[in-house]
N, C-alpha and C. Protein backbone atom coordinates (compact mmCIF):
# COMPACT_ATOMS: atom_id res chain seq x y z
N UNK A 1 12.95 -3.21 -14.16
CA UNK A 1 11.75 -2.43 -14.43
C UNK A 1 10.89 -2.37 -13.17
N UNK A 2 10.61 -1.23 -13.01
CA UNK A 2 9.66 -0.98 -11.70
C UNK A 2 8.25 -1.53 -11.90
N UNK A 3 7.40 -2.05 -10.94
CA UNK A 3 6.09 -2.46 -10.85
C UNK A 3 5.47 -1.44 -9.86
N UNK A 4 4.22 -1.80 -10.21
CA UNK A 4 3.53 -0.86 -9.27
C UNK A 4 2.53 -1.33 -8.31
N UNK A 5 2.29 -1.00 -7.22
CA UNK A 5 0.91 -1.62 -6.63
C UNK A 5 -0.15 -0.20 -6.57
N UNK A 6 -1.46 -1.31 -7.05
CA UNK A 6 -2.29 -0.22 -7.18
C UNK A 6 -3.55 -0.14 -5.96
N UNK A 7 -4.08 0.56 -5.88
CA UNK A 7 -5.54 0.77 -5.19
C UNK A 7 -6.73 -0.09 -6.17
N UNK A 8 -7.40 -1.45 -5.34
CA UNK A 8 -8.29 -1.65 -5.96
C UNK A 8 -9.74 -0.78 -5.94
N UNK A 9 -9.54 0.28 -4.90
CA UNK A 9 -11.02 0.89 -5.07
C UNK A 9 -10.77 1.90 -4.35
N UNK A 10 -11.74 3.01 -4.49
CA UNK A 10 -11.67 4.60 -4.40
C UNK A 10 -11.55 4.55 -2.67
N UNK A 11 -10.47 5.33 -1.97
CA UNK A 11 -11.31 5.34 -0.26
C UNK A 11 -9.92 6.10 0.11
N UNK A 12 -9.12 5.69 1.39
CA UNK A 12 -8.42 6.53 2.19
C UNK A 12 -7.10 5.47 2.04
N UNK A 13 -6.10 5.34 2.08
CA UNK A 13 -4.80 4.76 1.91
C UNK A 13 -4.28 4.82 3.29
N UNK A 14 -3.81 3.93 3.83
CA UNK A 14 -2.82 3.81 5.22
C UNK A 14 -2.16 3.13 5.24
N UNK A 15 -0.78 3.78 5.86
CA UNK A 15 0.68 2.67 5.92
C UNK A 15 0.53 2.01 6.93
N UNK A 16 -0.32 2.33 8.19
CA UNK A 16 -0.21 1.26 9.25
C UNK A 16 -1.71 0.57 9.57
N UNK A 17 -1.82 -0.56 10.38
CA UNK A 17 -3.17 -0.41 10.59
C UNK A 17 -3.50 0.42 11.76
N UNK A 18 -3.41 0.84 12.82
CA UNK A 18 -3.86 1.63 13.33
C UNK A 18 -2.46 2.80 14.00
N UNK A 19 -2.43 4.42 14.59
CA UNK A 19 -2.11 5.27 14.74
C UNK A 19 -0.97 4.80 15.83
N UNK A 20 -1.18 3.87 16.35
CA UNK A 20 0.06 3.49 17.20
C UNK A 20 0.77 2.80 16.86
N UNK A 21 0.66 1.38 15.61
CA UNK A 21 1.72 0.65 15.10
C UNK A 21 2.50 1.22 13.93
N UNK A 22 3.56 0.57 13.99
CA UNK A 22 4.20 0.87 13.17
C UNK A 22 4.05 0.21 11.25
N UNK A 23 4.65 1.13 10.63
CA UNK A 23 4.46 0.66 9.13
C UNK A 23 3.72 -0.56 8.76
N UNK A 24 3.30 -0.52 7.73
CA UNK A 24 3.61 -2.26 7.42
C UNK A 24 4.77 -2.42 6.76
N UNK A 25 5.08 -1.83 5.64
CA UNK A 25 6.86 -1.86 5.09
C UNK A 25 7.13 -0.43 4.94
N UNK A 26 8.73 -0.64 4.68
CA UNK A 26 9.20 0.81 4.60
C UNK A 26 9.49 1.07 3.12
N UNK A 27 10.10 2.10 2.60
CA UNK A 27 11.01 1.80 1.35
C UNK A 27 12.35 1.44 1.17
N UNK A 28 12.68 0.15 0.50
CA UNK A 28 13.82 -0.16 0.84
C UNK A 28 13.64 -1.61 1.33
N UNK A 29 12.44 -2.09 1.70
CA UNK A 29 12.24 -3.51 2.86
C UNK A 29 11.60 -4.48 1.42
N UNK A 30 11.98 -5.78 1.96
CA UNK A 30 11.85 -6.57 0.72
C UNK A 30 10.53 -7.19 1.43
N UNK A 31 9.43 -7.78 -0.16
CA UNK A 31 8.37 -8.36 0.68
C UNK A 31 8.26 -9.27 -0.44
N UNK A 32 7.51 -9.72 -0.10
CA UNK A 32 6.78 -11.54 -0.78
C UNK A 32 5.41 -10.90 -1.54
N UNK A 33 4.85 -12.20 -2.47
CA UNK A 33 4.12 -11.83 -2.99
C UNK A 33 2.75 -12.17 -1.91
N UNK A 34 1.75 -11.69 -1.64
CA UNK A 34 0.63 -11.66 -0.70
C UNK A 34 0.89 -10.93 0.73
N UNK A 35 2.40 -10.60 0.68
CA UNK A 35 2.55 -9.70 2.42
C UNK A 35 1.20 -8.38 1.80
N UNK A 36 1.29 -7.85 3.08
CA UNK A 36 0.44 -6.63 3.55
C UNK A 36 1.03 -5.29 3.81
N UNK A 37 0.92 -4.18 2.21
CA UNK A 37 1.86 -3.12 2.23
C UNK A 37 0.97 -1.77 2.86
N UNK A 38 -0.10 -1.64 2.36
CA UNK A 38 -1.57 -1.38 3.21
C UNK A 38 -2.77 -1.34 3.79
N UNK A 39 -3.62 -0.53 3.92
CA UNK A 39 -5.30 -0.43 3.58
C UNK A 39 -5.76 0.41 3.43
N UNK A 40 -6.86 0.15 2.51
CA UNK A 40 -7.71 1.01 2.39
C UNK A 40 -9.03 0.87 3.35
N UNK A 41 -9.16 2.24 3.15
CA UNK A 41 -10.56 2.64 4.14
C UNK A 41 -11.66 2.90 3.41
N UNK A 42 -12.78 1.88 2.92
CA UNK A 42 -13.76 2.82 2.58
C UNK A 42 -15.55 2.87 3.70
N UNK A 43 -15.37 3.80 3.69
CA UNK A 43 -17.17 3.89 4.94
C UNK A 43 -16.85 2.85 6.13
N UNK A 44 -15.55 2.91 6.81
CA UNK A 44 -15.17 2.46 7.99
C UNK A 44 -15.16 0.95 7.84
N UNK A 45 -14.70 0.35 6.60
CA UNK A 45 -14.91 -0.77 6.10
C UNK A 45 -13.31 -1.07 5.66
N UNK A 46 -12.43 -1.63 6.10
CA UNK A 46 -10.54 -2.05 5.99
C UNK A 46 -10.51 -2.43 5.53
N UNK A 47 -9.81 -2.64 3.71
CA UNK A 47 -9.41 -3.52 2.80
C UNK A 47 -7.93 -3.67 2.69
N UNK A 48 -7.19 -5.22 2.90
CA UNK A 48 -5.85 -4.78 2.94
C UNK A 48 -5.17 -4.42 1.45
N UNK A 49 -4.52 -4.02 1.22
CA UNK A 49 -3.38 -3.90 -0.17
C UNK A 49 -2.43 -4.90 -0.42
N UNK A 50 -2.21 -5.47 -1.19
CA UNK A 50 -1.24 -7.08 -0.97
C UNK A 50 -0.37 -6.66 -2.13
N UNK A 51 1.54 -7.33 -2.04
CA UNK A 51 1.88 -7.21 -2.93
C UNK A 51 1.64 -8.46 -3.74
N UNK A 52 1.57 -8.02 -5.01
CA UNK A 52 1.41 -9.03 -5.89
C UNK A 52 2.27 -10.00 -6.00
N UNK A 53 3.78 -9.63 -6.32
CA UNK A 53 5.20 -10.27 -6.94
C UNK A 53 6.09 -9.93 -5.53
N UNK A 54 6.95 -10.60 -5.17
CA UNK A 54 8.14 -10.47 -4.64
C UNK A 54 8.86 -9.21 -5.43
N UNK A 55 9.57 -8.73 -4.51
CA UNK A 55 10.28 -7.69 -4.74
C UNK A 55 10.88 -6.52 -3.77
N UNK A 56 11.46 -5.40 -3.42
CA UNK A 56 11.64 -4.46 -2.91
C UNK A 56 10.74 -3.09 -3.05
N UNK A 57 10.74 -2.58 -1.86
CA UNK A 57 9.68 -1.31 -2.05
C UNK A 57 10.58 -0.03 -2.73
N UNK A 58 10.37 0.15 -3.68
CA UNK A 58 10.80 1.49 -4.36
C UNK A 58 10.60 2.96 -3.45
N UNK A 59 9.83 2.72 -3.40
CA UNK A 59 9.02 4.31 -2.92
C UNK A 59 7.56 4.53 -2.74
N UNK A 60 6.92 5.10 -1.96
CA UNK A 60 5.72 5.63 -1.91
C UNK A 60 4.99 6.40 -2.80
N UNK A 61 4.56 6.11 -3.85
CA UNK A 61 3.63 7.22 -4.79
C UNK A 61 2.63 8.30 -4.38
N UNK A 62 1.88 7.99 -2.93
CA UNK A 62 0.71 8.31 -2.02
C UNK A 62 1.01 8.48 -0.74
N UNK A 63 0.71 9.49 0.39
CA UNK A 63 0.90 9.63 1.43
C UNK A 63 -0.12 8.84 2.32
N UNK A 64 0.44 8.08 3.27
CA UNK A 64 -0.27 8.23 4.57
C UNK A 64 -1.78 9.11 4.73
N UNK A 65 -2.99 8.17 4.78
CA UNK A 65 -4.06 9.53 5.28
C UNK A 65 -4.69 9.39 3.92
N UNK A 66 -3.79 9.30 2.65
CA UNK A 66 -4.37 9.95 1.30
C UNK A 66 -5.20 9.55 0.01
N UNK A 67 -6.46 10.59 0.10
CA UNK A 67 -7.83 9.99 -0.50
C UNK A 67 -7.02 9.12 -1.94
N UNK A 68 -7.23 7.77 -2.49
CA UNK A 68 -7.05 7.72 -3.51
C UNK A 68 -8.03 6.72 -4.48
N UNK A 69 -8.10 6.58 -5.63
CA UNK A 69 -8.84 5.99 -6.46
C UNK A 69 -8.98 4.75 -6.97
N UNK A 70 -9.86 4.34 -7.63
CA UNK A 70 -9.44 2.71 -8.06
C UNK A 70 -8.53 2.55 -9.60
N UNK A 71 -7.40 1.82 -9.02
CA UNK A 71 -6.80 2.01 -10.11
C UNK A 71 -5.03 2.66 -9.84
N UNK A 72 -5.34 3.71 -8.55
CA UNK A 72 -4.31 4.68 -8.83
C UNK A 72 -3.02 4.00 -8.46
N UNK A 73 -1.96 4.32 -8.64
CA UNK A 73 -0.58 3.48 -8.34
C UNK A 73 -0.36 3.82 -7.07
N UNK A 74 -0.17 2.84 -5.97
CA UNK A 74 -0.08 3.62 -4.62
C UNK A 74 1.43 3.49 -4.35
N UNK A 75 2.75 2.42 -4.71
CA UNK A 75 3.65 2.57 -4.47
C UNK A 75 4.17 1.83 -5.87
N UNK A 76 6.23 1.72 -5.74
CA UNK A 76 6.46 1.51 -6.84
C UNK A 76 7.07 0.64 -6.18
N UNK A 77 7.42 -1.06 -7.05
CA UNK A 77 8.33 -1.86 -6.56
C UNK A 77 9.52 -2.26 -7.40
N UNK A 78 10.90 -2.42 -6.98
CA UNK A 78 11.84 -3.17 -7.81
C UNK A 78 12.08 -4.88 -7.76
C-alpha cells in the first residue's frame, strides 16, 4: 500500500535546496524515516519535508517550483 508525504503548510514545494544542487531524492531511491525529501518556502522562510516511514519513493504528486497547501500529498511512497 502506498503512503503519502504531505505538505505541512500552504507555500512553494522544492526538490532541491538551492538551483544548483542536485535533488534531494529521486523516484525510485530508498530513504529512512526523518531523511529530507523537500522544502517548503513560505515568505522566504525554508521548512524541510521529512519522510515519515522508511520506504521507496513512488513518484512525485507536485512539481518542482509548485504552489501547494497544507495538507496536500506532495509525493507517494512504497
Amino acid at each position: 500500500m502506498a503512503k503519502t508525504v504531505k505538505a505541512q503548510m500552504p507555500g512553494t514545494f522544492y526538490r532541491r535546496p538551492d538551483p544548483e544542487s542536485d535533488t534531494y531524492v529521486e523516484e525510485g531511491e530508498k530513504v529512512s524515516a526523518g531523511d529530507t525529501v523537500g522544502l517548503i518556502e513560505v515568505m522566504k522562510s525554508f521548512h524541510e519535508v521529512k519522510a515519515e516511514e522508511e520506504g521507496t519513493i513512488a513518484r512525485f504528486l507536485v512539481e518542482n517550483e509548485e504552489a501547494v497547501d497544507a495538507g496536500q500529498d506532495l509525493l507517494e511512497m512504497e
